[in-house]
PDB file of N, CA and C in Angstrom:
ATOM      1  N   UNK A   1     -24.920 -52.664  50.855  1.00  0.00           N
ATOM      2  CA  UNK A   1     -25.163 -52.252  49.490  1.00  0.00           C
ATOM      3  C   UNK A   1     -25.336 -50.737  49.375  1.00  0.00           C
ATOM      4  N   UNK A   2     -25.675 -49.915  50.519  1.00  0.00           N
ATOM      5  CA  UNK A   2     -26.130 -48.774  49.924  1.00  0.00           C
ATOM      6  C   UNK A   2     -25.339 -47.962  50.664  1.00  0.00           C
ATOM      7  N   UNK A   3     -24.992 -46.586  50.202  1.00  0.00           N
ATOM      8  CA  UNK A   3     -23.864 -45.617  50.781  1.00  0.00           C
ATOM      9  C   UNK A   3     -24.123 -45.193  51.964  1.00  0.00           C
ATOM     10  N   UNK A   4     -22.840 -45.621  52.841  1.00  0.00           N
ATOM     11  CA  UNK A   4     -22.994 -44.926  54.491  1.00  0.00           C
ATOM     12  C   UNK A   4     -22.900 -43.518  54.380  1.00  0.00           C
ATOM     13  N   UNK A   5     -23.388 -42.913  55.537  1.00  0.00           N
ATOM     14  CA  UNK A   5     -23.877 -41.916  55.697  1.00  0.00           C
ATOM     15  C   UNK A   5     -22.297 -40.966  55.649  1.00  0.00           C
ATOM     16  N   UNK A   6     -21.044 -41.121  56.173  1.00  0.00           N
ATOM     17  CA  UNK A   6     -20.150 -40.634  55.529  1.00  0.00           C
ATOM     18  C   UNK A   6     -19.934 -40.535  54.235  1.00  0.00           C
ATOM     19  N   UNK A   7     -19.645 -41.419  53.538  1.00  0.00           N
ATOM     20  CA  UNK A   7     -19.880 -41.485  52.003  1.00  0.00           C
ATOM     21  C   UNK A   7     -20.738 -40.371  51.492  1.00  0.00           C
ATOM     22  N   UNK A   8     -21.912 -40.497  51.741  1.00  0.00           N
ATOM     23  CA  UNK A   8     -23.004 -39.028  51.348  1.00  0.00           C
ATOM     24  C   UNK A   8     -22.409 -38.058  51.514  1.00  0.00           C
ATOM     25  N   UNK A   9     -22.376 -37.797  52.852  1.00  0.00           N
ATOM     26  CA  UNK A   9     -21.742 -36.333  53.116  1.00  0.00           C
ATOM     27  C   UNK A   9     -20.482 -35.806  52.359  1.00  0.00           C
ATOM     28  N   UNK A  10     -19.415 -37.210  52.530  1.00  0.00           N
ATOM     29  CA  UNK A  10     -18.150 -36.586  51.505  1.00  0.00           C
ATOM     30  C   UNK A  10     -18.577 -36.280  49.838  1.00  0.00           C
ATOM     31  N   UNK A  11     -19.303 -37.052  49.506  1.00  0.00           N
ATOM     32  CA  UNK A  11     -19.639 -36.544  48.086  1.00  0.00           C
ATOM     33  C   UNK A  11     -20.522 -35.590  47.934  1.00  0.00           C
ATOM     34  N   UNK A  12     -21.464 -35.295  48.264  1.00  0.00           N
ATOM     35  CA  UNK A  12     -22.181 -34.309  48.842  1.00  0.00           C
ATOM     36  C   UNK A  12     -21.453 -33.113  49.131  1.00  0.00           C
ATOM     37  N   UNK A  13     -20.081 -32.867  49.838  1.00  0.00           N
ATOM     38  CA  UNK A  13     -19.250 -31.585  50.234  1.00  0.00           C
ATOM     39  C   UNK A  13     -18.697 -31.355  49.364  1.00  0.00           C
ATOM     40  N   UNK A  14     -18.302 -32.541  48.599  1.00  0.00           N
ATOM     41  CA  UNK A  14     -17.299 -32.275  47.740  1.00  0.00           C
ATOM     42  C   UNK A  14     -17.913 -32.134  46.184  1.00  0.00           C
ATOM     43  N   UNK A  15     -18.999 -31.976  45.496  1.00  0.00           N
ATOM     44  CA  UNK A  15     -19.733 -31.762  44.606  1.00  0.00           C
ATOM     45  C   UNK A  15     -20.789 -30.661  44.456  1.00  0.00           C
ATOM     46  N   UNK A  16     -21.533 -30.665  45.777  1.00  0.00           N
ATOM     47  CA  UNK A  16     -22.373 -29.380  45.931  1.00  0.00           C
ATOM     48  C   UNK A  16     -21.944 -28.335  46.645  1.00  0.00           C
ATOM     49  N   UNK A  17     -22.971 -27.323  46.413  1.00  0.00           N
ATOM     50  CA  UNK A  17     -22.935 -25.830  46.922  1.00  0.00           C
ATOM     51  C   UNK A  17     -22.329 -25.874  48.238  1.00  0.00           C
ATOM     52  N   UNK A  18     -23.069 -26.625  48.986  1.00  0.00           N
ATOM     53  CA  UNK A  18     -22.998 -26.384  50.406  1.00  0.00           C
ATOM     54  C   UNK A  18     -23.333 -27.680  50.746  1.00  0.00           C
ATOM     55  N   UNK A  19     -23.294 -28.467  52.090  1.00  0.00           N
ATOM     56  CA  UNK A  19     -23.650 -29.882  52.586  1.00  0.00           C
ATOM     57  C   UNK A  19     -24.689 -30.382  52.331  1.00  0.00           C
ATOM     58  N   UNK A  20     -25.916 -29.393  52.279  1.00  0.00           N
ATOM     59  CA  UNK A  20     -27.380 -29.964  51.755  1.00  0.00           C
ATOM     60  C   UNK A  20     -27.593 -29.930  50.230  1.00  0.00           C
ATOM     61  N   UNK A  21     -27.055 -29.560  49.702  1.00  0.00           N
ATOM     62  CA  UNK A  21     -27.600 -29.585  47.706  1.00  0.00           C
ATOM     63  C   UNK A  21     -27.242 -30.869  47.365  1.00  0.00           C
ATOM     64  N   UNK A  22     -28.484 -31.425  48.121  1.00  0.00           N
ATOM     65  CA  UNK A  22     -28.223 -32.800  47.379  1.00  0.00           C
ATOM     66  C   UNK A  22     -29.057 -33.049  46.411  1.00  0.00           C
ATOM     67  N   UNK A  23     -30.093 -32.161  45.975  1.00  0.00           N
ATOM     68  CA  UNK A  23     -30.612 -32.265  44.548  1.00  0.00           C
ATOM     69  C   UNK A  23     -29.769 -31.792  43.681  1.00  0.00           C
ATOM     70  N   UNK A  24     -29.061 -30.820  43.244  1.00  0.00           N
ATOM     71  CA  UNK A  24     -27.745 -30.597  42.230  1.00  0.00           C
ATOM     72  C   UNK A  24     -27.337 -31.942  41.261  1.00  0.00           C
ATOM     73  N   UNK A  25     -27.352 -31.591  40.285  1.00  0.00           N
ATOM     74  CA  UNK A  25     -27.492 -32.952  39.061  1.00  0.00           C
ATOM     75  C   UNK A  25     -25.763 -33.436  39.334  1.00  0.00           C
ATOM     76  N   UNK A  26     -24.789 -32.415  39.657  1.00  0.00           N
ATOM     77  CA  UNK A  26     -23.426 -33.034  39.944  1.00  0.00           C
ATOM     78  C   UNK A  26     -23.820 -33.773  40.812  1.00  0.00           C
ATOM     79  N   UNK A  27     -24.370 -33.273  42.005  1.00  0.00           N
ATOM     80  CA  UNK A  27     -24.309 -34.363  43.365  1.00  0.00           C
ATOM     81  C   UNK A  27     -25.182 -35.692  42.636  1.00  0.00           C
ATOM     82  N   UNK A  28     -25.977 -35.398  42.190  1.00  0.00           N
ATOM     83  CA  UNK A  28     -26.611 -37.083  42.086  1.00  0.00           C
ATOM     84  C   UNK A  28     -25.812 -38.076  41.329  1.00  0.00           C
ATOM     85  N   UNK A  29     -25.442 -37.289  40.128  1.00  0.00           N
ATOM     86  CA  UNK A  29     -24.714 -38.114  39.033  1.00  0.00           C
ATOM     87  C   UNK A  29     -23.286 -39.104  40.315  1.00  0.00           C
ATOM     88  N   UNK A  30     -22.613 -37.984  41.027  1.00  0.00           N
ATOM     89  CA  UNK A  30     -21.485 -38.428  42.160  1.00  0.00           C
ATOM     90  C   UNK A  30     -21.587 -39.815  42.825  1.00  0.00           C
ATOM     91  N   UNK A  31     -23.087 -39.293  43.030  1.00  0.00           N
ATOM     92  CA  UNK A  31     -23.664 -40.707  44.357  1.00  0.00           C
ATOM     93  C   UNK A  31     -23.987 -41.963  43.765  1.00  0.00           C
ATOM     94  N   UNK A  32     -24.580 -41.455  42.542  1.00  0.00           N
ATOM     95  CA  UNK A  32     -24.891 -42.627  41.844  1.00  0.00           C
ATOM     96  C   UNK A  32     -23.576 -43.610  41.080  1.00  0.00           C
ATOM     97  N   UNK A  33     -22.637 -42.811  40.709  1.00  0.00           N
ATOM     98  CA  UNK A  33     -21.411 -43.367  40.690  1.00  0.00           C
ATOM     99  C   UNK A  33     -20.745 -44.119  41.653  1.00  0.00           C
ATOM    100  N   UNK A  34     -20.917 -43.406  42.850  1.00  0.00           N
ATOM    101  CA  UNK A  34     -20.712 -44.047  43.660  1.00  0.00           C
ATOM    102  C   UNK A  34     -20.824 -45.311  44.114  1.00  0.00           C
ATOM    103  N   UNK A  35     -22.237 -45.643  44.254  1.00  0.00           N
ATOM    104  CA  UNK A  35     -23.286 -46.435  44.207  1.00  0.00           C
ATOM    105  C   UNK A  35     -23.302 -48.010  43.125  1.00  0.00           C
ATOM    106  N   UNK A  36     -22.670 -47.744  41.845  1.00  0.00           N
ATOM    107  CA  UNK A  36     -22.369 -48.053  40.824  1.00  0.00           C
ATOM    108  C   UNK A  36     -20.873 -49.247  41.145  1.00  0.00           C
ATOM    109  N   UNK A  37     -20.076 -48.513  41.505  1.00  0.00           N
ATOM    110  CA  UNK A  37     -18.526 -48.779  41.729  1.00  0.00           C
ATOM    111  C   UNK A  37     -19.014 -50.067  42.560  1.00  0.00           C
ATOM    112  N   UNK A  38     -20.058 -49.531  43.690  1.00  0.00           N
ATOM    113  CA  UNK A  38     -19.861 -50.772  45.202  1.00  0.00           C
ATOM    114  C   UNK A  38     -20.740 -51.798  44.675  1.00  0.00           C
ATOM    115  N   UNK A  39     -21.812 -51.756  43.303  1.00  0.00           N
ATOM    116  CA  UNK A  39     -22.660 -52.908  43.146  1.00  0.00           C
ATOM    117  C   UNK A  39     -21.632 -53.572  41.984  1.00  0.00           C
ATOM    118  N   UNK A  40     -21.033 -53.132  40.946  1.00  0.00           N
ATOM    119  CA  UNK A  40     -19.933 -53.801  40.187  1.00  0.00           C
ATOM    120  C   UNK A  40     -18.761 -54.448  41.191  1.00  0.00           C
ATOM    121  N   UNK A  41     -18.574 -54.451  41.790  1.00  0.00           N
ATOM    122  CA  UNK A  41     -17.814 -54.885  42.576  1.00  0.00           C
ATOM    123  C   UNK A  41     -18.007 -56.185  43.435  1.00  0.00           C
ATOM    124  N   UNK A  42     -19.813 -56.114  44.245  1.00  0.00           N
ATOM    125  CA  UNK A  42     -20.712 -57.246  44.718  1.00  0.00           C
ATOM    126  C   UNK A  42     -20.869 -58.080  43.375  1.00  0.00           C
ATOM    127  N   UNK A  43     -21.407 -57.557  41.861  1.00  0.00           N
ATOM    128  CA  UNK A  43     -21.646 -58.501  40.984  1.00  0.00           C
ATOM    129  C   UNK A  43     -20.462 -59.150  40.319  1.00  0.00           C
ATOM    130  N   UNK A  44     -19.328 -58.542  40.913  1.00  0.00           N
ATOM    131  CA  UNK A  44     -17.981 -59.532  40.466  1.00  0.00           C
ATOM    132  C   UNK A  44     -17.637 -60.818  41.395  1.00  0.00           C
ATOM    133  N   UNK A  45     -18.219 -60.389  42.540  1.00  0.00           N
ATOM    134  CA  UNK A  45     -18.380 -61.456  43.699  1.00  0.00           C
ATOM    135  C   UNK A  45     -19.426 -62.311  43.847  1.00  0.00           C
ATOM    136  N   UNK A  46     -20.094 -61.988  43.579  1.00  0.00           N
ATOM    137  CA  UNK A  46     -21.852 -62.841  43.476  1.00  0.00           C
ATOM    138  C   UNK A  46     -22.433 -63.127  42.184  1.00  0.00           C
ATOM    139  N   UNK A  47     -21.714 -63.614  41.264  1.00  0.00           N
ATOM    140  CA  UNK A  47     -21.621 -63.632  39.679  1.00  0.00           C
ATOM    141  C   UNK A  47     -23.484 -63.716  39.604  1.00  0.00           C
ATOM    142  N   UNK A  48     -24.580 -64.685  40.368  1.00  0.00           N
ATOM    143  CA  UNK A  48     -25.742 -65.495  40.294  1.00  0.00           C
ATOM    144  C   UNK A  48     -26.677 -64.836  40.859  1.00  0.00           C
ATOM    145  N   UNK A  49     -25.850 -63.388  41.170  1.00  0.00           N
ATOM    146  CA  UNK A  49     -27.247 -62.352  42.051  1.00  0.00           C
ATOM    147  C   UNK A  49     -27.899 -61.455  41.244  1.00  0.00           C
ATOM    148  N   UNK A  50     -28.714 -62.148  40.253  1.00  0.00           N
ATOM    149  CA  UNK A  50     -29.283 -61.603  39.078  1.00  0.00           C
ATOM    150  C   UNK A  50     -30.145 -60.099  39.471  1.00  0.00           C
ATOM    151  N   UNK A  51     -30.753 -60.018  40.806  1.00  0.00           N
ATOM    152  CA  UNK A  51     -31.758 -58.846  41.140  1.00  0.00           C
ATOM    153  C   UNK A  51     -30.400 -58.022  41.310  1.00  0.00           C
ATOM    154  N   UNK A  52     -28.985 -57.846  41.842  1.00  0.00           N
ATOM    155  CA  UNK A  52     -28.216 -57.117  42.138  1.00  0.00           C
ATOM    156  C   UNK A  52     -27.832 -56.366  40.560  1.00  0.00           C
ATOM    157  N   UNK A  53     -27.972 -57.480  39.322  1.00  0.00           N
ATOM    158  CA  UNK A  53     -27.157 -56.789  38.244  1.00  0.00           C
ATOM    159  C   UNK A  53     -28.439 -56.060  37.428  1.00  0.00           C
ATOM    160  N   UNK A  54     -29.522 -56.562  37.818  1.00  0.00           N
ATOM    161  CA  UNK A  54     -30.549 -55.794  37.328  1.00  0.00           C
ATOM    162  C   UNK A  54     -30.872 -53.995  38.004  1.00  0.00           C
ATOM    163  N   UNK A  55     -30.661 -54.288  39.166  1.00  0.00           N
ATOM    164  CA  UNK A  55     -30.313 -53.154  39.597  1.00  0.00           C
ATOM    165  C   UNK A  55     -29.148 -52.134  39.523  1.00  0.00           C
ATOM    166  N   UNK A  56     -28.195 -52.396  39.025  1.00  0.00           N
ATOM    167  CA  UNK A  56     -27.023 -52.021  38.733  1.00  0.00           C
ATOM    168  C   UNK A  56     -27.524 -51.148  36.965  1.00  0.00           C
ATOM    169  N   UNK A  57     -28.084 -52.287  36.537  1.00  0.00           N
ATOM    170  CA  UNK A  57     -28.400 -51.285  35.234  1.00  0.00           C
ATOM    171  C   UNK A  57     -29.559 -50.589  34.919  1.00  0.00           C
ATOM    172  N   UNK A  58     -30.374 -50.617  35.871  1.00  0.00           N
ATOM    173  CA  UNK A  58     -31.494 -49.160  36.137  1.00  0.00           C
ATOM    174  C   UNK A  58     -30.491 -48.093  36.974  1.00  0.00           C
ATOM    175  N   UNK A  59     -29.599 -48.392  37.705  1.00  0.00           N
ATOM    176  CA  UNK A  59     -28.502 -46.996  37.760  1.00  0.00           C
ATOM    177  C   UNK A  59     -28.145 -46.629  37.287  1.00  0.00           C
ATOM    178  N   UNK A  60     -26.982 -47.270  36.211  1.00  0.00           N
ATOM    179  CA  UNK A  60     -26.898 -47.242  35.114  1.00  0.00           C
ATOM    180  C   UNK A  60     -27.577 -46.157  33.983  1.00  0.00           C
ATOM    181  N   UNK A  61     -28.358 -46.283  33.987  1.00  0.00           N
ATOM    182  CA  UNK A  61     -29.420 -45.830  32.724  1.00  0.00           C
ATOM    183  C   UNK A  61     -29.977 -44.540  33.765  1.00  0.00           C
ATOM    184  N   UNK A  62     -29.891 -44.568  34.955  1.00  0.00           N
ATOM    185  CA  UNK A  62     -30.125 -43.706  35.603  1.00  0.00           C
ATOM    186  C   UNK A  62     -29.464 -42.448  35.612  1.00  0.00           C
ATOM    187  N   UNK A  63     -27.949 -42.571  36.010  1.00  0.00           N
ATOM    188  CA  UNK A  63     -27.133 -41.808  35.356  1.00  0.00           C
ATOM    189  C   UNK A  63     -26.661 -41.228  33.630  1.00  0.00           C
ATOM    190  N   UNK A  64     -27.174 -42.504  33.207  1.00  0.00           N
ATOM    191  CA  UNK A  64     -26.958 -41.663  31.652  1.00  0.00           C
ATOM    192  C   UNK A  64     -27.842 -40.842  31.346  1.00  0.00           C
ATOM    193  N   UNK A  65     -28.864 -41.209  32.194  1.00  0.00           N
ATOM    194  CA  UNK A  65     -30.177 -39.339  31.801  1.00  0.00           C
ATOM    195  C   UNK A  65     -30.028 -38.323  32.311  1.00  0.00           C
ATOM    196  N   UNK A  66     -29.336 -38.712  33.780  1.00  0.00           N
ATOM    197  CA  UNK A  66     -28.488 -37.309  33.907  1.00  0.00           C
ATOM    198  C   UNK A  66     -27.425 -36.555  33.693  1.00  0.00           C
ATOM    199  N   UNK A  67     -26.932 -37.693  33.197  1.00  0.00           N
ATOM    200  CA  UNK A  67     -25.618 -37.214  32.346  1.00  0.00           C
ATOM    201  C   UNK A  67     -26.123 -36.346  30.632  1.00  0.00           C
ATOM    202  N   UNK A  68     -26.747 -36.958  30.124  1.00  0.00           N
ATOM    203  CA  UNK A  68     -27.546 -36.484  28.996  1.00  0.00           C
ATOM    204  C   UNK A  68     -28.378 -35.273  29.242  1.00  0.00           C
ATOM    205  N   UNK A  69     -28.505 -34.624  30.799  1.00  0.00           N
ATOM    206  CA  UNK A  69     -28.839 -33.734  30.967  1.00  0.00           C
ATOM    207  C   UNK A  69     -28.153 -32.598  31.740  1.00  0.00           C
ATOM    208  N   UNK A  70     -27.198 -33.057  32.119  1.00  0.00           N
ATOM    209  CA  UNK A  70     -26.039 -31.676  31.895  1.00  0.00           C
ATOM    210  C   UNK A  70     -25.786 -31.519  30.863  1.00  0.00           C
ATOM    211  N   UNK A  71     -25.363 -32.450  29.720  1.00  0.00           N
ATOM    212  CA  UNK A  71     -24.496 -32.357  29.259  1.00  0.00           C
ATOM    213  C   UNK A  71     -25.806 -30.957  27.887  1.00  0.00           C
ATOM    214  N   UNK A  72     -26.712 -31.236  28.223  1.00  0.00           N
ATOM    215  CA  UNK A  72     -27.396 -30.266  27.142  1.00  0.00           C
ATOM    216  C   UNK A  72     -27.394 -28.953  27.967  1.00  0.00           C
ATOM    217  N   UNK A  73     -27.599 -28.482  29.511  1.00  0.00           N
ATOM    218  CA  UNK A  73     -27.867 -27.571  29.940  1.00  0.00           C
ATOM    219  C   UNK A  73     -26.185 -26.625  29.851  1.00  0.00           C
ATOM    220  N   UNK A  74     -25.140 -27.589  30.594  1.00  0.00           N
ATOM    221  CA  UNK A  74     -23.670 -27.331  30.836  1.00  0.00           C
ATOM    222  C   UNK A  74     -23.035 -27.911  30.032  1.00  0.00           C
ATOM    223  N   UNK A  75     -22.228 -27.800  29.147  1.00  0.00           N
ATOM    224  CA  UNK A  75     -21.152 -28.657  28.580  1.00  0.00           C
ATOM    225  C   UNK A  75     -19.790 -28.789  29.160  1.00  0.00           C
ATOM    226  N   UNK A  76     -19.513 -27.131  29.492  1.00  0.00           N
ATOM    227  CA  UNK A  76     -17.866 -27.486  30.703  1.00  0.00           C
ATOM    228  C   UNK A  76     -18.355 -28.159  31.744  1.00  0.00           C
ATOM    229  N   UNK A  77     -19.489 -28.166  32.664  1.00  0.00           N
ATOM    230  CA  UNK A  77     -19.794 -28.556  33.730  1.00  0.00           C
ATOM    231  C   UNK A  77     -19.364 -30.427  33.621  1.00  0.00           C
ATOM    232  N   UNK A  78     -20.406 -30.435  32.622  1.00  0.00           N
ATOM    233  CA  UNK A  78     -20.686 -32.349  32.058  1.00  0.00           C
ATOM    234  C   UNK A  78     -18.926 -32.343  31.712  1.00  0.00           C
ATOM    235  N   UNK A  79     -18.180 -31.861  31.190  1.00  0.00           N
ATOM    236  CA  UNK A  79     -17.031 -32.473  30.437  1.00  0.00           C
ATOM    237  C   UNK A  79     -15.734 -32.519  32.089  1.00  0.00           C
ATOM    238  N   UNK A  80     -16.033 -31.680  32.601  1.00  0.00           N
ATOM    239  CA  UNK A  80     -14.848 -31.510  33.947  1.00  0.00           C
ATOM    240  C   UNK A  80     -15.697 -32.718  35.138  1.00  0.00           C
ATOM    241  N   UNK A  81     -16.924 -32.767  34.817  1.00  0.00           N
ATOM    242  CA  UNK A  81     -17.705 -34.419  35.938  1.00  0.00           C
ATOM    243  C   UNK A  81     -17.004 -35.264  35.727  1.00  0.00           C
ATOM    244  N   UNK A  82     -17.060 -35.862  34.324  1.00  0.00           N
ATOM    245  CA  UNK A  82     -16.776 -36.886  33.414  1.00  0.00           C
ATOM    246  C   UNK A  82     -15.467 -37.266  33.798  1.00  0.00           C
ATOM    247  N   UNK A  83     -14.473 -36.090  33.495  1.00  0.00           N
ATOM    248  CA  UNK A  83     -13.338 -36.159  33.846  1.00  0.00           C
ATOM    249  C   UNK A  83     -12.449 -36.329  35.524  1.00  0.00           C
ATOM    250  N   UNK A  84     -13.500 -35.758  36.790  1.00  0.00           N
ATOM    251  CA  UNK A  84     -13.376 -35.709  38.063  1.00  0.00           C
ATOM    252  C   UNK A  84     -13.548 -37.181  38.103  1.00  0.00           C
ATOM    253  N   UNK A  85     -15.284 -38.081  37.814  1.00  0.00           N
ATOM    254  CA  UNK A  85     -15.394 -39.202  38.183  1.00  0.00           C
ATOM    255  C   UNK A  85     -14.672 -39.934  37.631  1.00  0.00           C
ATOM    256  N   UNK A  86     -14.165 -39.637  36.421  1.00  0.00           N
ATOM    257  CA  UNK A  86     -13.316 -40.805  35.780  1.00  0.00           C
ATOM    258  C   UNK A  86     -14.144 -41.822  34.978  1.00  0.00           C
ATOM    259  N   UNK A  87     -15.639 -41.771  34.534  1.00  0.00           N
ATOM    260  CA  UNK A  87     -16.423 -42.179  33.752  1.00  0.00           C
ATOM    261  C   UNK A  87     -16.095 -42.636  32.516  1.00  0.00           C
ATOM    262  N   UNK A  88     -15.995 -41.732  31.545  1.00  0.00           N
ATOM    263  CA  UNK A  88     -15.268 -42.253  30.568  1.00  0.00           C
ATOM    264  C   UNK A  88     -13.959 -41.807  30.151  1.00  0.00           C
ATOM    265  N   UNK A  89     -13.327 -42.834  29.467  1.00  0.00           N
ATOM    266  CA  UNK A  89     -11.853 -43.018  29.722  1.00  0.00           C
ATOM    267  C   UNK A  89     -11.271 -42.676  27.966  1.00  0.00           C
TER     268      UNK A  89
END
């Protein structure tokens, strides 16, 4: 369920400053997407794993506050994420 340690690092390199900015609101929003993709995917397979979809939407809601918070600090930043992760369509 939860991102291997490659996974981190590639999103992590590929979103932040440098390999460690893993506080950076891009990098979290990334991981948590990430994160997102692999539990929609288990709850398409495990239709009855109610703690999995409950958790899925405290990520969920997790990311929309940080999304709601670029998007007030950065607006090109939030609009070129959106568009990298492929979020909304």
């Amino acid at each position: 369920m939860a991102l291997t340690k490659d996974t981190t690092t590639a999103v992590v390199s590929k979103f932040g400053a440098n390999e460690k900015d893993t506080g950076n609101t891009k990098v979290q929003i990334a991981l948590l997407t990430e994160r997102i993709n692999q539990l929609t995917e288990h709850c398409k397979t495990f239709k009855k794993d109610k703690n999995s979809q409950r958790g899925l939407i405290i990520l969920v809601g997790q990311r929309r506050r940080l999304l709601k918070y670029l998007q007030r600090r950065d607006l090109e930043t939030y609009r070129s994420l959106i568009q990298e992760l492929g979020i909304r369509k």
